[in-house]
N, C-alpha and C. Protein backbone atom coordinates (compact mmCIF):
# COMPACT_ATOMS: atom_id res chain seq x y z
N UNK A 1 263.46 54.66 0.28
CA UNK A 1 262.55 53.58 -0.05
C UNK A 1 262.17 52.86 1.24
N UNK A 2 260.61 52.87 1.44
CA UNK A 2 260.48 52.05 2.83
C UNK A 2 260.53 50.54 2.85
N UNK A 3 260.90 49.85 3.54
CA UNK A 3 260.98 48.58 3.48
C UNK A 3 259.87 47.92 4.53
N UNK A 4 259.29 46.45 3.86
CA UNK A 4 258.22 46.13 4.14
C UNK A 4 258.50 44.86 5.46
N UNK A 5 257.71 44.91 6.25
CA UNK A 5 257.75 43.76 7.30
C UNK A 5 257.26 42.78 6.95
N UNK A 6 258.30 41.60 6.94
CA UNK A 6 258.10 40.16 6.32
C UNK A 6 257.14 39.14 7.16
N UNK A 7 255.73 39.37 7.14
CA UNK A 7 255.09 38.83 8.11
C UNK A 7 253.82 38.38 7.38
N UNK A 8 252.70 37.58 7.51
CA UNK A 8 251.60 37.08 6.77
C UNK A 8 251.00 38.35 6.94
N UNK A 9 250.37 39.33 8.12
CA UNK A 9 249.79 40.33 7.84
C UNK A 9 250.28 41.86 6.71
N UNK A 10 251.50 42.06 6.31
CA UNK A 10 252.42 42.55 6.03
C UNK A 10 252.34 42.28 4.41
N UNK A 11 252.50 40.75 3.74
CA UNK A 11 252.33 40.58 2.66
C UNK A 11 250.88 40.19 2.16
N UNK A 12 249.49 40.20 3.34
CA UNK A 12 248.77 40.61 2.83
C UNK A 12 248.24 41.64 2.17
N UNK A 13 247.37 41.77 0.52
CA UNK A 13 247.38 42.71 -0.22
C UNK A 13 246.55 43.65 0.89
N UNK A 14 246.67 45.32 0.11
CA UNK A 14 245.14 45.66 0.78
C UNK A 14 243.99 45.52 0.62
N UNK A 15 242.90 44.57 -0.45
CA UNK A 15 241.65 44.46 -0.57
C UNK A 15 241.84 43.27 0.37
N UNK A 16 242.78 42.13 0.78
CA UNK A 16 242.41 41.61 1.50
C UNK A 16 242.68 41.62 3.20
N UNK A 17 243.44 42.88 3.12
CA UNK A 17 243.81 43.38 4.84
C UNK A 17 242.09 44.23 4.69
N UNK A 18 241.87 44.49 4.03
CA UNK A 18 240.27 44.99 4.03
C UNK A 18 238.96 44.34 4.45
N UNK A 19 239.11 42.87 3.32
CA UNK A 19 238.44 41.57 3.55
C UNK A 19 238.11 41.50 4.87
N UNK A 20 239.83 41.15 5.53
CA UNK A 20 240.15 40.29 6.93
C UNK A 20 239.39 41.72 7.89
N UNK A 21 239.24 42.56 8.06
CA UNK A 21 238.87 43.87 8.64
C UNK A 21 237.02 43.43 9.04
N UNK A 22 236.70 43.36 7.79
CA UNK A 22 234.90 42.86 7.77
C UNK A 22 234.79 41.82 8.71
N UNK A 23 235.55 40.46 8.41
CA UNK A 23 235.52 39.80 9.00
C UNK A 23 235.67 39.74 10.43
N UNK A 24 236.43 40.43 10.87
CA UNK A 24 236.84 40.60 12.46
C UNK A 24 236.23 41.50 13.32
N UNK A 25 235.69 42.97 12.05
CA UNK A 25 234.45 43.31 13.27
C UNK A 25 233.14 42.51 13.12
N UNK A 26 232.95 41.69 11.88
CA UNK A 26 231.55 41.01 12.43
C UNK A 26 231.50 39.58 13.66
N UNK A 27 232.96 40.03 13.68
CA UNK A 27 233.32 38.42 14.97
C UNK A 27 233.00 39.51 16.37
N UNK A 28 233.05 40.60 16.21
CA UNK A 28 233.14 41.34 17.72
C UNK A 28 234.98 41.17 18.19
N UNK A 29 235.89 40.78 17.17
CA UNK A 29 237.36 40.49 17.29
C UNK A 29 237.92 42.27 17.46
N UNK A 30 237.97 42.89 18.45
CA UNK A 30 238.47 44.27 18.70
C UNK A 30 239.86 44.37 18.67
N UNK A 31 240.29 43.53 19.14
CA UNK A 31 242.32 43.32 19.45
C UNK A 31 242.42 42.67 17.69
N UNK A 32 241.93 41.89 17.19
CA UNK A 32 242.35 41.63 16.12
C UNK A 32 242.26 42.90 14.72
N UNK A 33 240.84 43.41 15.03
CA UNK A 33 240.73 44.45 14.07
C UNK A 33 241.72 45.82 14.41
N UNK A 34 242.18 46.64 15.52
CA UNK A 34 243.01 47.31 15.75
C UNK A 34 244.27 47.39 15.12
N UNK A 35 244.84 45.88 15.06
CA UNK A 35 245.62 45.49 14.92
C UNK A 35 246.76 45.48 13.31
N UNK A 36 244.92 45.81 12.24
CA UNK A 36 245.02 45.89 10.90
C UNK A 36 245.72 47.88 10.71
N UNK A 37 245.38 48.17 11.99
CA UNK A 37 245.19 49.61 11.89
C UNK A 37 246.67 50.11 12.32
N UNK A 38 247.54 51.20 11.82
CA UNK A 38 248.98 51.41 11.94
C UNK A 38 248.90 52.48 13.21
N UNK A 39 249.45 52.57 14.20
CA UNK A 39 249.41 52.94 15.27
C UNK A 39 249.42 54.94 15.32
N UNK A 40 249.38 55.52 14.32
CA UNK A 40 248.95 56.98 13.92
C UNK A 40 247.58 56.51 13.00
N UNK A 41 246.62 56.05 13.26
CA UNK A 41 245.96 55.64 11.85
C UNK A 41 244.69 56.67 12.44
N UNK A 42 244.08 56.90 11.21
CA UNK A 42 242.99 57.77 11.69
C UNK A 42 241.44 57.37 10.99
N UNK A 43 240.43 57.71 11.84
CA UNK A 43 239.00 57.27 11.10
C UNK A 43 238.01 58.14 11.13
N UNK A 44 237.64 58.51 10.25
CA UNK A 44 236.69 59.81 10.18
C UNK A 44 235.05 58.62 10.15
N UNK A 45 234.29 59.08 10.74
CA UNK A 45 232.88 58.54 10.56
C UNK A 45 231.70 60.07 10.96
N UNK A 46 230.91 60.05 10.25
CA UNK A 46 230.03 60.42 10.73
C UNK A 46 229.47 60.37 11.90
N UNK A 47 228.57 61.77 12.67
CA UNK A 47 228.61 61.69 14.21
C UNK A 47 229.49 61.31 15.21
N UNK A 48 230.75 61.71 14.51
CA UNK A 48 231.86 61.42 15.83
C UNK A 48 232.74 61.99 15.33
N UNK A 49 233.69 62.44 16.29
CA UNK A 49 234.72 63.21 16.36
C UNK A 49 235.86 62.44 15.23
N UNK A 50 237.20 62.80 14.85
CA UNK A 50 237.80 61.99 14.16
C UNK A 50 238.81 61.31 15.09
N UNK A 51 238.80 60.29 14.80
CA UNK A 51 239.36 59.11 15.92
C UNK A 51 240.61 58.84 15.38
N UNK A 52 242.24 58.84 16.37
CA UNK A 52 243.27 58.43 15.78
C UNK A 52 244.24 57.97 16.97
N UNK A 53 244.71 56.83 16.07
CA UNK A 53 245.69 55.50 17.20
C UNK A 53 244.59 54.98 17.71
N UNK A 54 245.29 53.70 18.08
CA UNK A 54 244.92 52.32 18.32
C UNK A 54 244.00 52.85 19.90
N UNK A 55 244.35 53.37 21.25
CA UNK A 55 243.47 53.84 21.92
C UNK A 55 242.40 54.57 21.92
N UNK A 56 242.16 55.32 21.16
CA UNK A 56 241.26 55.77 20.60
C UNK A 56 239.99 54.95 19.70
N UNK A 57 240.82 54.03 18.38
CA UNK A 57 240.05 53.32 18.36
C UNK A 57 239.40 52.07 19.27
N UNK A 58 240.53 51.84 19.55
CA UNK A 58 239.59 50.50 20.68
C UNK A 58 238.61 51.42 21.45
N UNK A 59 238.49 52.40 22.41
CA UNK A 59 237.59 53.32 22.98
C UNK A 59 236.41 53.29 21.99
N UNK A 60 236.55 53.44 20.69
CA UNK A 60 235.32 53.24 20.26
C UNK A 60 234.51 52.46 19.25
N UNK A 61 235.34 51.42 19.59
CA UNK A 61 235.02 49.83 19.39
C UNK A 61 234.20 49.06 20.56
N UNK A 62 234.93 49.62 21.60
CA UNK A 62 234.43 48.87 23.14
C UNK A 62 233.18 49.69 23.78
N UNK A 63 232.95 51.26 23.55
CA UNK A 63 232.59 52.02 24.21
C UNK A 63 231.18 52.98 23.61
N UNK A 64 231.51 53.36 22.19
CA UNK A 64 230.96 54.38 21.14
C UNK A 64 230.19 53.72 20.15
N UNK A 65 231.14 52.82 19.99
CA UNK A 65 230.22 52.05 18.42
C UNK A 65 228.72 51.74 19.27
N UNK A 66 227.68 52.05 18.24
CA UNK A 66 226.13 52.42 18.72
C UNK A 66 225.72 50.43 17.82
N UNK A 67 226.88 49.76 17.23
CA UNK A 67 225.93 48.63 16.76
C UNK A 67 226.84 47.57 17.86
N UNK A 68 225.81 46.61 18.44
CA UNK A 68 226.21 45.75 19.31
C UNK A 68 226.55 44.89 18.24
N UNK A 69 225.51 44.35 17.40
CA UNK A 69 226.64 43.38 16.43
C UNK A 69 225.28 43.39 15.01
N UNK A 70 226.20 41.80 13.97
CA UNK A 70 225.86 42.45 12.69
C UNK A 70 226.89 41.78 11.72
N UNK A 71 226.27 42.31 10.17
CA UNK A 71 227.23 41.45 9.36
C UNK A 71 227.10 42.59 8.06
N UNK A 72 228.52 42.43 8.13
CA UNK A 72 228.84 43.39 6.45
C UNK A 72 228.91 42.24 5.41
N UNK A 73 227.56 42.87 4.08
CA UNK A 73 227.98 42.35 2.85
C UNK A 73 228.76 43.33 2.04
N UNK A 74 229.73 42.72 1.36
CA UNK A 74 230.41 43.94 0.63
C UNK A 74 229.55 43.87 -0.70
N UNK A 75 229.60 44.66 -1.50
CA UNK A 75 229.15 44.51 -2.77
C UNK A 75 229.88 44.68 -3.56
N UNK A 76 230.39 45.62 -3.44
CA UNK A 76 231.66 46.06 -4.49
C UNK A 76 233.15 46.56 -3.68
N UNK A 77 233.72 45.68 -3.94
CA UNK A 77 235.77 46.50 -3.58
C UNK A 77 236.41 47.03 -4.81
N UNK A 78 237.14 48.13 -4.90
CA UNK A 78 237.91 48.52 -5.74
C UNK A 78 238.95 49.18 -5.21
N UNK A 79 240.28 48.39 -5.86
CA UNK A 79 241.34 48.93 -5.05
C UNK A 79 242.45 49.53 -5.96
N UNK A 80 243.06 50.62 -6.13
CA UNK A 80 243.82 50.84 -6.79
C UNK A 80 245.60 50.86 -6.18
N UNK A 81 246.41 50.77 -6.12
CA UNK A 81 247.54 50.20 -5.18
C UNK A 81 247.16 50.42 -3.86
N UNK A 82 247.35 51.22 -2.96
CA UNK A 82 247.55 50.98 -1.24
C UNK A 82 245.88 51.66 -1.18
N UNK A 83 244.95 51.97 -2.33
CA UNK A 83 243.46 52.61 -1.85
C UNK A 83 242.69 51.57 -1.98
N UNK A 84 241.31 51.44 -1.41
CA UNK A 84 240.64 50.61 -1.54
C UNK A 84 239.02 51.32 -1.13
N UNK A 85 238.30 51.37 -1.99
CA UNK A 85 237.09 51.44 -1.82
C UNK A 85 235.84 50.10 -1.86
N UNK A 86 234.99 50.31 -1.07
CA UNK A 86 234.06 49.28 -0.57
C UNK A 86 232.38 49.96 -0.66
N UNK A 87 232.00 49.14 -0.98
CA UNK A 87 229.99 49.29 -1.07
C UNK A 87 229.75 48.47 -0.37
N UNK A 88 228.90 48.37 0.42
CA UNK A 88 228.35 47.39 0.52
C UNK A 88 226.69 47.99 1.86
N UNK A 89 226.33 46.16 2.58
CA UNK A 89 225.18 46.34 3.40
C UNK A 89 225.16 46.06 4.92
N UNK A 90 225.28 46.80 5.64
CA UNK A 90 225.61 46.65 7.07
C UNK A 90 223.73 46.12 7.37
N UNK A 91 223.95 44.76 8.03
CA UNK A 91 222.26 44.29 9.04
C UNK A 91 222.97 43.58 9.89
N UNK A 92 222.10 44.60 11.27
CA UNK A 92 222.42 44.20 12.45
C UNK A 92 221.69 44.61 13.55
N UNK A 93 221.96 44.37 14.81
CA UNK A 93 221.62 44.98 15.85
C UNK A 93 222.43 45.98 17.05
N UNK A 94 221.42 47.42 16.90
CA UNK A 94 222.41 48.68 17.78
C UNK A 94 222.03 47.99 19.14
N UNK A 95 222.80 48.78 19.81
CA UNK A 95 223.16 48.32 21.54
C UNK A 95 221.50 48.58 22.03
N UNK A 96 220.59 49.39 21.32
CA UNK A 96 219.56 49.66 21.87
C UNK A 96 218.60 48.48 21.72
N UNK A 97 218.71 47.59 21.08
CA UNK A 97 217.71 46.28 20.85
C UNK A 97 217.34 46.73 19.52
N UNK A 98 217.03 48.29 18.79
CA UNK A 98 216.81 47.59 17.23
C UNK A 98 217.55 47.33 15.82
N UNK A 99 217.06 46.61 15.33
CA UNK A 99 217.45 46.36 14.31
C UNK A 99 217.57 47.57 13.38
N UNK A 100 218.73 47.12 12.14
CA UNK A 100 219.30 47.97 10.99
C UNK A 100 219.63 47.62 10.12
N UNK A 101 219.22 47.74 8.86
CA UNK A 101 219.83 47.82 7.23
C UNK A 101 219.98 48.90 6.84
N UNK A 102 221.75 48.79 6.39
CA UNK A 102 221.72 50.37 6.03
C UNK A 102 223.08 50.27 4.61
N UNK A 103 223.01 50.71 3.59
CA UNK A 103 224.12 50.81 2.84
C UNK A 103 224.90 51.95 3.52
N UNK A 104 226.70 51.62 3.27
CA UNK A 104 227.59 52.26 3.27
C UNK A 104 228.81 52.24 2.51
N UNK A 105 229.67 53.12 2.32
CA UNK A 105 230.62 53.50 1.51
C UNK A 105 232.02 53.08 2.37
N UNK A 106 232.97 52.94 2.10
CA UNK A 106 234.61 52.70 2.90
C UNK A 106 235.71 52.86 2.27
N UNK A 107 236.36 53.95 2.56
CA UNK A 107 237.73 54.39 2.05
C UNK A 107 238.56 53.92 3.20
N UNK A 108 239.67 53.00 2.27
CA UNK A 108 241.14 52.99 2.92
C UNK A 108 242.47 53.54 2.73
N UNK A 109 243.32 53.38 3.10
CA UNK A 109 244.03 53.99 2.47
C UNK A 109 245.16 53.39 4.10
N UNK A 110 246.22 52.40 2.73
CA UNK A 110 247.11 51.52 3.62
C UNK A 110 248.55 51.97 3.41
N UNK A 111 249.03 51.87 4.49
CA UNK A 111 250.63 51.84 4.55
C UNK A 111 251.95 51.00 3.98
N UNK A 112 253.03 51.03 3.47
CA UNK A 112 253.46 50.39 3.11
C UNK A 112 254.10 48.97 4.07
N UNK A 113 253.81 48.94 5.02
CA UNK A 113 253.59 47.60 5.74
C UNK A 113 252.46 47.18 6.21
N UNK A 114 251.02 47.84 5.44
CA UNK A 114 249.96 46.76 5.19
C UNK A 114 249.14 47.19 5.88
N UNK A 115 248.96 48.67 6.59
CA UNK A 115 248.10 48.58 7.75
C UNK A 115 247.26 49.71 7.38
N UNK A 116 246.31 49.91 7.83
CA UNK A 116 245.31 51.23 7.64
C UNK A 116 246.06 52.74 8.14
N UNK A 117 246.23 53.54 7.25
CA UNK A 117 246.59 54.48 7.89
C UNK A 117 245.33 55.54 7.56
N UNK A 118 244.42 54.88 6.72
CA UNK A 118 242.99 56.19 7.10
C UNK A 118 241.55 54.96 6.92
N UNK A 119 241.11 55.14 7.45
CA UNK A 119 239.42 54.97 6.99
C UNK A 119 238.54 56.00 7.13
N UNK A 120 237.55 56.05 6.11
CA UNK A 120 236.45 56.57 5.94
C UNK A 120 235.31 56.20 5.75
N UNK A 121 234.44 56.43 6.47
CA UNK A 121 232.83 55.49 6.40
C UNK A 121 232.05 56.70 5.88
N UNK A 122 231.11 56.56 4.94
CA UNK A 122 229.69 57.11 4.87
C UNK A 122 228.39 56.16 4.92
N UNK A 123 227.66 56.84 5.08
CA UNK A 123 226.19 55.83 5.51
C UNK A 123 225.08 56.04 4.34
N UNK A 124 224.42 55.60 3.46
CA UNK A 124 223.16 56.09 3.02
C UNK A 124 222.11 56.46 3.82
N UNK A 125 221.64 57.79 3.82
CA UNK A 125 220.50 57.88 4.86
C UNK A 125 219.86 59.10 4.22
N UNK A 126 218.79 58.97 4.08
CA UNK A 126 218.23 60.32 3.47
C UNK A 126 217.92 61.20 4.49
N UNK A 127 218.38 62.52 3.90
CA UNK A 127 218.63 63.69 5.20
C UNK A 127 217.46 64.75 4.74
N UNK A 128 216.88 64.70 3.42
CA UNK A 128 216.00 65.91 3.10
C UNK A 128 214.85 65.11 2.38
């Protein structure tokens, strides 16, 4: 039986270690959002390789991510124990100067001391 780390991030649930996640990349907070993430954690996104551990992600938080900044509405969370799925509307601005509205999808999938051990992003974008 694993035992849980007695800490405010720790006994946060996961829809709201999810919440706090939105929140911190729309601050541009990189050390804080990492931080949600368990140090094997892995992130699959579209157009990029699959990214895993905390160096990796910060590399493409600081380096890769194509949106300079921006604000997630969620629309819908649904979480079933440590999973959590998300809808919602990413508007913002890419590093290139333009602007973006775009729906996307977000799978989590948390550890038993609270931390991301997967994300998954999809994008709406019509391809055909």
């Amino acid at each position: 039986m694993s035992q849980r780390v007695n800490n405010s991030e720790s006994n946060r649930s996961p829809a709201d270690a999810v919440r706090r996640y939105y929140h911190l990349v729309d601050r541009g907070d990189i050390a804080g959002l990492i931080q949600l993430f368990d140090p094997a954690a892995e992130y699959h996104r579209p157009g990029y390789a699959k990214l895993r551990g905390h160096a990796e992600l910060e590399r493409f938080y600081r380096e890769e991510r194509v949106i300079e900044s921006g604000r997630h509405t969620v629309s819908k969370l649904v979480h079933d124990g440590p999973e959590v799925a998300v809808h919602g509307v990413f508007e913002g601005v890419l590093r290139d100067g333009a602007h973006t509205s775009l729906r996307f999808v977000d799978f989590f999938s948390t550890t038993p001391a609270g931390t991301f051990s997967l994300r998954e992003t999809f994008f709406y974008s019509p391809l055909v």
